[in-house]
Protein backbone atom coordinates (compact mmCIF):
# COMPACT_ATOMS: atom_id res chain seq x y z
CA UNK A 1 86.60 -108.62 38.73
CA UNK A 2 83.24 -109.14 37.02
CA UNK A 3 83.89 -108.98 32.92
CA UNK A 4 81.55 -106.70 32.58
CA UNK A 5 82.99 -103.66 35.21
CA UNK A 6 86.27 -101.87 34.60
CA UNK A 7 88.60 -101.52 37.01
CA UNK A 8 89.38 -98.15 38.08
CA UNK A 9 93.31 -98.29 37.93
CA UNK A 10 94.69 -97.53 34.74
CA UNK A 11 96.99 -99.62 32.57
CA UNK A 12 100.24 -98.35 32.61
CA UNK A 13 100.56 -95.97 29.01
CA UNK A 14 96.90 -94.86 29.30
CA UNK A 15 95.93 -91.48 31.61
CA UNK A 16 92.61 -90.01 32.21
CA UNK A 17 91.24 -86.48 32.56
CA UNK A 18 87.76 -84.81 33.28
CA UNK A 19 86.89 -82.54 30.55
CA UNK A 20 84.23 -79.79 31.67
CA UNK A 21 82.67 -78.66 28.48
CA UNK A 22 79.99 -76.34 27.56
CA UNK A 23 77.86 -75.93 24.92
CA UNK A 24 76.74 -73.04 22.40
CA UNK A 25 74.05 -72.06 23.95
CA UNK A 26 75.22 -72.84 27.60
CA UNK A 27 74.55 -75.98 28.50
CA UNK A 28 77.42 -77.66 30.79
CA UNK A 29 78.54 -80.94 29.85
CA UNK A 30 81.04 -83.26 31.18
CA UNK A 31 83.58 -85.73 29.70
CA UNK A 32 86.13 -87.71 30.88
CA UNK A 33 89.07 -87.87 28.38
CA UNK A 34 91.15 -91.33 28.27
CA UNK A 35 94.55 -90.52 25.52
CA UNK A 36 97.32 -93.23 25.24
CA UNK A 37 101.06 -91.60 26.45
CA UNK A 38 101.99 -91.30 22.99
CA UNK A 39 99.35 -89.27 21.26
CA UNK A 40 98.02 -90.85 18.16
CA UNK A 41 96.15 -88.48 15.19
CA UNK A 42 92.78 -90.19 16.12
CA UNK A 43 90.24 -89.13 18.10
CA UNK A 44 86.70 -91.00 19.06
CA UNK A 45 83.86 -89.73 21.14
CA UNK A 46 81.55 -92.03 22.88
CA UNK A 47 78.10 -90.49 23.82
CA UNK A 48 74.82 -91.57 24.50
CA UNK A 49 71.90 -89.01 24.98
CA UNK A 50 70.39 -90.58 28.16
CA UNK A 51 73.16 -92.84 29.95
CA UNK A 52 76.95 -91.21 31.19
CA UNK A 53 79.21 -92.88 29.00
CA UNK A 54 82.13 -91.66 31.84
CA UNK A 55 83.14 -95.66 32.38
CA UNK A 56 82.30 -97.06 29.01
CA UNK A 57 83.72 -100.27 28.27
CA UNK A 58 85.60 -99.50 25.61
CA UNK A 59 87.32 -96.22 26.68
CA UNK A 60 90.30 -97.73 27.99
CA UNK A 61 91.37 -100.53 25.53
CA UNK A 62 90.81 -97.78 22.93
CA UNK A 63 93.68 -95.21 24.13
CA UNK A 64 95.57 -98.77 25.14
CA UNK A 65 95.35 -99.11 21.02
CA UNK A 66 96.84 -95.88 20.40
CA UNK A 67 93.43 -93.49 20.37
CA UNK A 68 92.31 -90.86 22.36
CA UNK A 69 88.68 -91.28 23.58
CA UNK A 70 86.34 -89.01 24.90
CA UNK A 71 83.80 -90.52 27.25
CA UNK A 72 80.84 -87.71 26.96
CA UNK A 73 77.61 -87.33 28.92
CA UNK A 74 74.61 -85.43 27.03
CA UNK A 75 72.90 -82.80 29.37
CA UNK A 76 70.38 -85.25 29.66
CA UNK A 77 72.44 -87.95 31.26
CA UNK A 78 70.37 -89.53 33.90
CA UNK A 79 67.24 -87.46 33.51
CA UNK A 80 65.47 -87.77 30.01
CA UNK A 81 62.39 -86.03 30.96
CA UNK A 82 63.26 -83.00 28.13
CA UNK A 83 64.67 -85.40 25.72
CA UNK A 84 64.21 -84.96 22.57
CA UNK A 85 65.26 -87.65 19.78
C-alpha cells in the first residue's frame, strides 16, 4: 500500500462512524468520527475549509493513541466558489 493512502480496514480497537451535522443557520455538514474502544477525555477535530478531511492521514493513528477524532468537511468541501477566508 502506497505510504501516503490509508487503508480502509480498521485496526482492531479503533471504529468509525459518519456524523451528519448541521449548522446554526442550516447548513449540512458531514463528518466521519474515528474514537478508540476505550473512550479517552480528548477530543480533536480535523477540518479544512476547501478539501474533505473524511480520510485524513492522521485520523486513525490518533483514536489508535487513545483520542477520538472527528474528520469534518466545511460546506465548501470541493467547491470554493463562495469561500470566504
Amino acid at each position: 500500500m502506497s505510504p501516503v493512502r490509508q487503508g480502509t480496514a480498521l485496526p482492531a480497537g479503533v471504529n468509525r462512524e459518519l456524523v451528519p451535522l448541521a449548522a446554526e443557520d442550516g447548513g449540512l455538514l458531514d463528518g466521519v468520527l474515528y474514537e478508540p474502544a476505550a473512550r479517552g477525555r480528548t477530543a480533536l477535530v480535523l477540518m479544512h475549509p476547501s478539501v474533505s478531511f473524511h480520510h485524513h492521514y492522521a485520523l486513525i493513528p490518533l483514536a489508535e493513541r487513545g483520542f477520538t477524532a472527528l474528520g469534518l468537511d466545511s460546506r465548501f468541501a470541493g467547491n470554493d466558489a463562495a469561500l470566504t477566508m
